[in-house]
PDB file of N, CA and C in Angstrom:
ATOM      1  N   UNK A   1       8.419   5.690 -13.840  1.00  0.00           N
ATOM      2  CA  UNK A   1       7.627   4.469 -13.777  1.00  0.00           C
ATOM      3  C   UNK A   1       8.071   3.595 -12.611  1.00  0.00           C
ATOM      4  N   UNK A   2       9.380   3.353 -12.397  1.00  0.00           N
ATOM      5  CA  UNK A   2       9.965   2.682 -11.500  1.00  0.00           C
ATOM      6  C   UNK A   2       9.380   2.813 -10.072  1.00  0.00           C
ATOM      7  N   UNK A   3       9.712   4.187  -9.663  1.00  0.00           N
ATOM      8  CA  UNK A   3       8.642   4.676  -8.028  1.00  0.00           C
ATOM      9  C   UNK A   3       7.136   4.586  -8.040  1.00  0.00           C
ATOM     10  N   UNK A   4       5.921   4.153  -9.197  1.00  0.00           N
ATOM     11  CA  UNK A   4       4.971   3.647  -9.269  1.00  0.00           C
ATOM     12  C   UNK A   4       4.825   2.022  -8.876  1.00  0.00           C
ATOM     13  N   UNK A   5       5.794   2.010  -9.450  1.00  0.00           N
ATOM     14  CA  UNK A   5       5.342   0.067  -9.614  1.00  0.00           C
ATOM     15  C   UNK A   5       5.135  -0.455  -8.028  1.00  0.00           C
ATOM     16  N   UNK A   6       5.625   0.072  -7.148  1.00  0.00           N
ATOM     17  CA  UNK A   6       4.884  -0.604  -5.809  1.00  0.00           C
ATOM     18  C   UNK A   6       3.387  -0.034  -5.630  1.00  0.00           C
ATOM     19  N   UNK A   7       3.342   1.008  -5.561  1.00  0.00           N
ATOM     20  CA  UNK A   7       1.534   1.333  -5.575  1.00  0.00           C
ATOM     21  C   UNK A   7       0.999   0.702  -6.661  1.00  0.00           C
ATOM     22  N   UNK A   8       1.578   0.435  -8.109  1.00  0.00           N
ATOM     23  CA  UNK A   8       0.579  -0.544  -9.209  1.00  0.00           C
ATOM     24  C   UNK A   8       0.682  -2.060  -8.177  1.00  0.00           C
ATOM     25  N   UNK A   9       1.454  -2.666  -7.512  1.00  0.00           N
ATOM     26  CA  UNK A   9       1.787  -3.843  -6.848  1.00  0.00           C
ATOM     27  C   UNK A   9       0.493  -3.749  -5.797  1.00  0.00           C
ATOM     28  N   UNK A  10       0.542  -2.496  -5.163  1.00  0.00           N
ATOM     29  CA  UNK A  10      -0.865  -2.563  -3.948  1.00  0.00           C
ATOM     30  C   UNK A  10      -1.893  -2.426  -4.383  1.00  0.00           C
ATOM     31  N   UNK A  11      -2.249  -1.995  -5.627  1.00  0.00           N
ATOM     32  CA  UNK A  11      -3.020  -1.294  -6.080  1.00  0.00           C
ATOM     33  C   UNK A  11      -4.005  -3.018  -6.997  1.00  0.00           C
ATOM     34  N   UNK A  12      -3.155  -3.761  -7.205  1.00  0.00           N
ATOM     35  CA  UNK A  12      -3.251  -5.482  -7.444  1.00  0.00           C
ATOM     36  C   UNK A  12      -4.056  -6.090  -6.405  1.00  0.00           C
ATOM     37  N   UNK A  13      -2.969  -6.105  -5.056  1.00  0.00           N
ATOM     38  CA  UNK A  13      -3.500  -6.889  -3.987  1.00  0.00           C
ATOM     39  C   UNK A  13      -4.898  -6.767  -3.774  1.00  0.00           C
ATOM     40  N   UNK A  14      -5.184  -5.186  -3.371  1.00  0.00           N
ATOM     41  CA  UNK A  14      -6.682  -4.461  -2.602  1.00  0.00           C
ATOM     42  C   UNK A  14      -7.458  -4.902  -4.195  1.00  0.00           C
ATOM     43  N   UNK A  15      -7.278  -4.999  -4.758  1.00  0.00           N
ATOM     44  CA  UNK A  15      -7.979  -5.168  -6.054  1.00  0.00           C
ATOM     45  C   UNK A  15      -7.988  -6.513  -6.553  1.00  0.00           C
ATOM     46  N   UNK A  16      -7.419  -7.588  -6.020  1.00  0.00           N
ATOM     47  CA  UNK A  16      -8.071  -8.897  -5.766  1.00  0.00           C
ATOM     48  C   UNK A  16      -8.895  -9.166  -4.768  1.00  0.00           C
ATOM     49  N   UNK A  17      -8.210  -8.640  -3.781  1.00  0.00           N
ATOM     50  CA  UNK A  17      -9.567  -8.845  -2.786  1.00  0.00           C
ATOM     51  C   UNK A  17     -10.857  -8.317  -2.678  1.00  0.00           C
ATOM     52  N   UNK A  18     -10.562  -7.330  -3.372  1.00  0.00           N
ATOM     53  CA  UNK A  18     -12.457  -6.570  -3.369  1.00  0.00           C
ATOM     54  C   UNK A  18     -12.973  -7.940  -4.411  1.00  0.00           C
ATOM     55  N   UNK A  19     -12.367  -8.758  -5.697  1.00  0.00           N
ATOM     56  CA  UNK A  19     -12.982  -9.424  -6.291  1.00  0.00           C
ATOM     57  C   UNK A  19     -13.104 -10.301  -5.679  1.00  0.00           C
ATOM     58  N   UNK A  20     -12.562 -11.164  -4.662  1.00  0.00           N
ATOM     59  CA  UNK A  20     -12.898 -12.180  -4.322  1.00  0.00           C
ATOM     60  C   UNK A  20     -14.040 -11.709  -3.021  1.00  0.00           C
ATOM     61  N   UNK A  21     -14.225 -10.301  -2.582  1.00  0.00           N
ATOM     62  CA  UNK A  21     -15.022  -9.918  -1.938  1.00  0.00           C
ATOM     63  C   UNK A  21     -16.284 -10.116  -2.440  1.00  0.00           C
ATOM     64  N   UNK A  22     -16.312  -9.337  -3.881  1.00  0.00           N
ATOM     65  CA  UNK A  22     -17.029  -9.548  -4.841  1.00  0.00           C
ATOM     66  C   UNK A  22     -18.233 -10.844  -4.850  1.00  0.00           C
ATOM     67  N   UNK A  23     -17.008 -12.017  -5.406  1.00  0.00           N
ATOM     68  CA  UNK A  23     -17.212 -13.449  -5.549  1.00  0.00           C
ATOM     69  C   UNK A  23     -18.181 -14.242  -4.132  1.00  0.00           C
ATOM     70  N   UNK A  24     -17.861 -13.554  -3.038  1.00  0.00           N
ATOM     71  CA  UNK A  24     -18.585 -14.049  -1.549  1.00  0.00           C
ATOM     72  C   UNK A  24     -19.818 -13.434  -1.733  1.00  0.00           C
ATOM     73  N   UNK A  25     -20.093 -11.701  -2.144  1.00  0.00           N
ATOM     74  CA  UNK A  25     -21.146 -11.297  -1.778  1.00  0.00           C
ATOM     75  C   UNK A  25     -21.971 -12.432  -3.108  1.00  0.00           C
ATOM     76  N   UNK A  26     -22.103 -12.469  -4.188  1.00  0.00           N
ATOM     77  CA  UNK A  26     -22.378 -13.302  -5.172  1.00  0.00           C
ATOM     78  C   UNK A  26     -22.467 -14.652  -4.758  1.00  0.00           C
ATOM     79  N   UNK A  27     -22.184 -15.082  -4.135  1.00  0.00           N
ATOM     80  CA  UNK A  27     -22.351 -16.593  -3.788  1.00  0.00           C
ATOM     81  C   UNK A  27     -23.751 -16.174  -2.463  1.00  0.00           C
ATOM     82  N   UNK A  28     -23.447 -15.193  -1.873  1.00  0.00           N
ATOM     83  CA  UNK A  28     -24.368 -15.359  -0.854  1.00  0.00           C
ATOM     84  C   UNK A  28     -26.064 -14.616  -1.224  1.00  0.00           C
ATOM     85  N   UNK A  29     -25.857 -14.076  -2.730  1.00  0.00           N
ATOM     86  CA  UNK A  29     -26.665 -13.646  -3.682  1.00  0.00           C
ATOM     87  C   UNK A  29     -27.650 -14.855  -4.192  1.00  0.00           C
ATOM     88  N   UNK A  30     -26.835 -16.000  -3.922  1.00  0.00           N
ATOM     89  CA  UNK A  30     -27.388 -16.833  -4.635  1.00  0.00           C
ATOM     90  C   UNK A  30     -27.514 -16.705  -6.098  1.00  0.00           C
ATOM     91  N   UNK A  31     -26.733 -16.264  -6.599  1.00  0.00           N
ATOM     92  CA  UNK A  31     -26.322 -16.138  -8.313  1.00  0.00           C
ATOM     93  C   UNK A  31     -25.624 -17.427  -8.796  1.00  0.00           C
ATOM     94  N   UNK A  32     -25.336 -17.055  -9.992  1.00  0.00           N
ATOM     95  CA  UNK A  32     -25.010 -18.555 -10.540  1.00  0.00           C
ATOM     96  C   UNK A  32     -23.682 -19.201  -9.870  1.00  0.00           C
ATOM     97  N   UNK A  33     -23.279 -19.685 -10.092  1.00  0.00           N
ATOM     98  CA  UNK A  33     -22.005 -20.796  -9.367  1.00  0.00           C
ATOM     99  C   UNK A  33     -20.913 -20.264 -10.266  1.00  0.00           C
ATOM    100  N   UNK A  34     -20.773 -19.894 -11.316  1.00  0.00           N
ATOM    101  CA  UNK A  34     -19.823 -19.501 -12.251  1.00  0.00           C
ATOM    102  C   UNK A  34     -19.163 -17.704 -11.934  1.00  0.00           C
ATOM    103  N   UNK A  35     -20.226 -17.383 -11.727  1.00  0.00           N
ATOM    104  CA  UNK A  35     -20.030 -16.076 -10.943  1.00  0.00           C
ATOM    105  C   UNK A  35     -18.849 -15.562  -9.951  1.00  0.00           C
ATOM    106  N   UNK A  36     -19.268 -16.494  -9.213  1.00  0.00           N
ATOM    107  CA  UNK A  36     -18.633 -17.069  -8.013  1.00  0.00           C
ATOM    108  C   UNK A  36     -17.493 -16.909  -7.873  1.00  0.00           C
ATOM    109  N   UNK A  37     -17.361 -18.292  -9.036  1.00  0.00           N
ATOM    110  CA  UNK A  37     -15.983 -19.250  -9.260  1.00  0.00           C
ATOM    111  C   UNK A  37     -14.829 -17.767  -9.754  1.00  0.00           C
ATOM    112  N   UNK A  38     -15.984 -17.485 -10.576  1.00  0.00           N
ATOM    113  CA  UNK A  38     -14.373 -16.592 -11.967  1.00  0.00           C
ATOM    114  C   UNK A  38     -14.458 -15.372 -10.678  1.00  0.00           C
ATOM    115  N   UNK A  39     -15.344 -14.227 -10.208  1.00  0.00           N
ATOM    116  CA  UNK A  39     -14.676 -13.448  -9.252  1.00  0.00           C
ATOM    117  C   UNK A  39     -13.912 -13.841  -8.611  1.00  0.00           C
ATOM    118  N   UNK A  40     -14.462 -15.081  -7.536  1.00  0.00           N
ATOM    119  CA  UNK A  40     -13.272 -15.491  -6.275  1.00  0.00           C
ATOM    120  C   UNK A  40     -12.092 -16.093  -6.858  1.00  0.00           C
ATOM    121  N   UNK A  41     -12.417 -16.534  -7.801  1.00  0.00           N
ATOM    122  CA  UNK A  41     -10.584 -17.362  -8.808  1.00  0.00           C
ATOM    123  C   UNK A  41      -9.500 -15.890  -9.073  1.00  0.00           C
ATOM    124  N   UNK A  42     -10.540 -15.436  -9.743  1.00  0.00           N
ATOM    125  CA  UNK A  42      -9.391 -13.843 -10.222  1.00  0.00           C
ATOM    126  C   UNK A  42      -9.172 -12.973  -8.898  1.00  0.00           C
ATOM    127  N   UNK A  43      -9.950 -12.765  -7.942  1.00  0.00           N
ATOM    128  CA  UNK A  43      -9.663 -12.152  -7.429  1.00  0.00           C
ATOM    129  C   UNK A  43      -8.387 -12.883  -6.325  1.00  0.00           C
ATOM    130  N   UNK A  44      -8.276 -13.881  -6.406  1.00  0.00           N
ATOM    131  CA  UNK A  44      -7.250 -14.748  -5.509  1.00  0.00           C
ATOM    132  C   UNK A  44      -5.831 -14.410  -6.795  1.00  0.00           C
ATOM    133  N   UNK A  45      -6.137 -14.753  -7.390  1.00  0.00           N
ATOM    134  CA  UNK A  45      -5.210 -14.493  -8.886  1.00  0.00           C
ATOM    135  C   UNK A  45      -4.219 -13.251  -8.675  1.00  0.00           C
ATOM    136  N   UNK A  46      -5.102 -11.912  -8.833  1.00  0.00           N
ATOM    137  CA  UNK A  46      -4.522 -10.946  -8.857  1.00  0.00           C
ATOM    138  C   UNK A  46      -3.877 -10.141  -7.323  1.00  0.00           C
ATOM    139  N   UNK A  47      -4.943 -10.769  -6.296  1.00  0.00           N
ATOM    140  CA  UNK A  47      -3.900 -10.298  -5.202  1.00  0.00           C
ATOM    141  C   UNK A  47      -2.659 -11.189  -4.870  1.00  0.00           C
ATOM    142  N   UNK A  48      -2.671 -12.064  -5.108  1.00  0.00           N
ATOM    143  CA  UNK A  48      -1.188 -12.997  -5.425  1.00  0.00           C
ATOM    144  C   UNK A  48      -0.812 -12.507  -5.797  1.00  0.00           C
ATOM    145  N   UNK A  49      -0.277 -12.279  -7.129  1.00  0.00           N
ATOM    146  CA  UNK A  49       0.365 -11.419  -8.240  1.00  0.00           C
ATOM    147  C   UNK A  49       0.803  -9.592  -7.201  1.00  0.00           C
ATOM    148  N   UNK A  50       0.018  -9.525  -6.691  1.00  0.00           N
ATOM    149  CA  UNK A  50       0.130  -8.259  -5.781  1.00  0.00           C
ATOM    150  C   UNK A  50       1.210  -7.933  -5.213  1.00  0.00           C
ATOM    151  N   UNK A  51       0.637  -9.076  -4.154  1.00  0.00           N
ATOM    152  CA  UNK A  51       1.391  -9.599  -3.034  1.00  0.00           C
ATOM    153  C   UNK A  51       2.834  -9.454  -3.312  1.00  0.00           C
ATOM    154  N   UNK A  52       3.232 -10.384  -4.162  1.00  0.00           N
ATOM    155  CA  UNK A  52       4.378 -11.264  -4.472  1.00  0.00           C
ATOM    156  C   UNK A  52       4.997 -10.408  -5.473  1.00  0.00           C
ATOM    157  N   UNK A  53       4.407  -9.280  -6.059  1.00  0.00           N
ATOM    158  CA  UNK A  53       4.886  -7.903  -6.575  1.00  0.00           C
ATOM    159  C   UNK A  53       5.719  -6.611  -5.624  1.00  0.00           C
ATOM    160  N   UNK A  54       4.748  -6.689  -4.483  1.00  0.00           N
ATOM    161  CA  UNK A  54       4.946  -6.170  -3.479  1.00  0.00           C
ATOM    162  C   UNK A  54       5.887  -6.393  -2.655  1.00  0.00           C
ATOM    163  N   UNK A  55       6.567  -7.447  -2.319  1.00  0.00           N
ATOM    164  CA  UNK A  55       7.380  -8.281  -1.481  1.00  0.00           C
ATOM    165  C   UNK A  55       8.736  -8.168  -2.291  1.00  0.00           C
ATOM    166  N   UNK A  56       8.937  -8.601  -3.322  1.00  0.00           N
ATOM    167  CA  UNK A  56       9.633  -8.349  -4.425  1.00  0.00           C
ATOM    168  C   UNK A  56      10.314  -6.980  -4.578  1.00  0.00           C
ATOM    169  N   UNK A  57       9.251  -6.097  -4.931  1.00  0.00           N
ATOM    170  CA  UNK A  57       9.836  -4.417  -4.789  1.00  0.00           C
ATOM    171  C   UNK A  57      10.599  -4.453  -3.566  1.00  0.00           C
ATOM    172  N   UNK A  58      10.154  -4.298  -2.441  1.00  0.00           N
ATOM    173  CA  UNK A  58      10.521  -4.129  -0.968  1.00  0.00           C
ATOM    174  C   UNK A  58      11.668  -4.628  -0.561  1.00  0.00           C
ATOM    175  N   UNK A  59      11.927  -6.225  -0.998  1.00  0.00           N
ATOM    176  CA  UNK A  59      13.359  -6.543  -1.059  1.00  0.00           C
ATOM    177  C   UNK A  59      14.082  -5.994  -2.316  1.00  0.00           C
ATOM    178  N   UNK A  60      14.128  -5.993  -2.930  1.00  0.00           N
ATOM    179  CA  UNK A  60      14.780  -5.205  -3.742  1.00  0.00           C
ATOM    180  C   UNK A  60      15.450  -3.959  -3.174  1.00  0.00           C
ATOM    181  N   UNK A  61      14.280  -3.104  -2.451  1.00  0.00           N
ATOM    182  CA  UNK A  61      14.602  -1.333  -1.769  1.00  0.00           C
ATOM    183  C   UNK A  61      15.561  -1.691  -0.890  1.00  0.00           C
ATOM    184  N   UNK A  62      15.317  -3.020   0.194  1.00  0.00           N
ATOM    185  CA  UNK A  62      15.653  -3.040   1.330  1.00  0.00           C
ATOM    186  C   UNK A  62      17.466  -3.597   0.958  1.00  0.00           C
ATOM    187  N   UNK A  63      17.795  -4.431  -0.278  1.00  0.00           N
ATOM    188  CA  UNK A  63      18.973  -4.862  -0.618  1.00  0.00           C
ATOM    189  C   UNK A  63      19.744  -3.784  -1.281  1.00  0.00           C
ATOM    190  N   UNK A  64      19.250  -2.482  -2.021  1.00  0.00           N
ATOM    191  CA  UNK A  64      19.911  -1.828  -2.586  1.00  0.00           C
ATOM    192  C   UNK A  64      20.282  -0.690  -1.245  1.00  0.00           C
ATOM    193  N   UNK A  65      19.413  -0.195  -0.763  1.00  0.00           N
ATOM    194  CA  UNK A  65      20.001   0.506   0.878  1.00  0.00           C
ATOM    195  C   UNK A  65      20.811  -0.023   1.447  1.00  0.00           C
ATOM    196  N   UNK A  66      20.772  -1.355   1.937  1.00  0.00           N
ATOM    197  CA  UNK A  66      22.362  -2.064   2.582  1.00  0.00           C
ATOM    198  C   UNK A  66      23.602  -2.352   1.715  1.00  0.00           C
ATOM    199  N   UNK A  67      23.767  -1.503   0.174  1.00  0.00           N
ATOM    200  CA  UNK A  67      24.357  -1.733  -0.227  1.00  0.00           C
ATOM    201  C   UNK A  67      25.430  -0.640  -0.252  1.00  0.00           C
TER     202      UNK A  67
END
């Protein structure tokens, strides 16, 4: 599980952004405003969470190698 968790970490990021991709094409749909909101909110949500998953692992790799 351990050597997964950075691809589940990228696998977050690219997967907020397609929602907040999502959330743009929908706004420019002219769909409701709520639409919008909850794609582009979650999708900002979960590539954070990504991100900051991602960054995390990496220092981690990069502190246990100089060790």
């Amino acid at each position: 599980m351990k050597k997964y968790l950075f691809a589940i970490s990228l696998t977050l990021m690219f997967g907020g952004m397609m929602l907040i991709g999502l959330g743009q094409i929908a706004e420019a749909c002219k769909t409701t405003y709520y639409v919008n909101l909850w794609a582009t909110g979650a999708g900002a949500v979960l590539g954070a969470v990504g991100l900051i998953a991602s960054l995390v692992i990496a220092l981690v790799n990069i502190k246990k190698k100089g060790e």
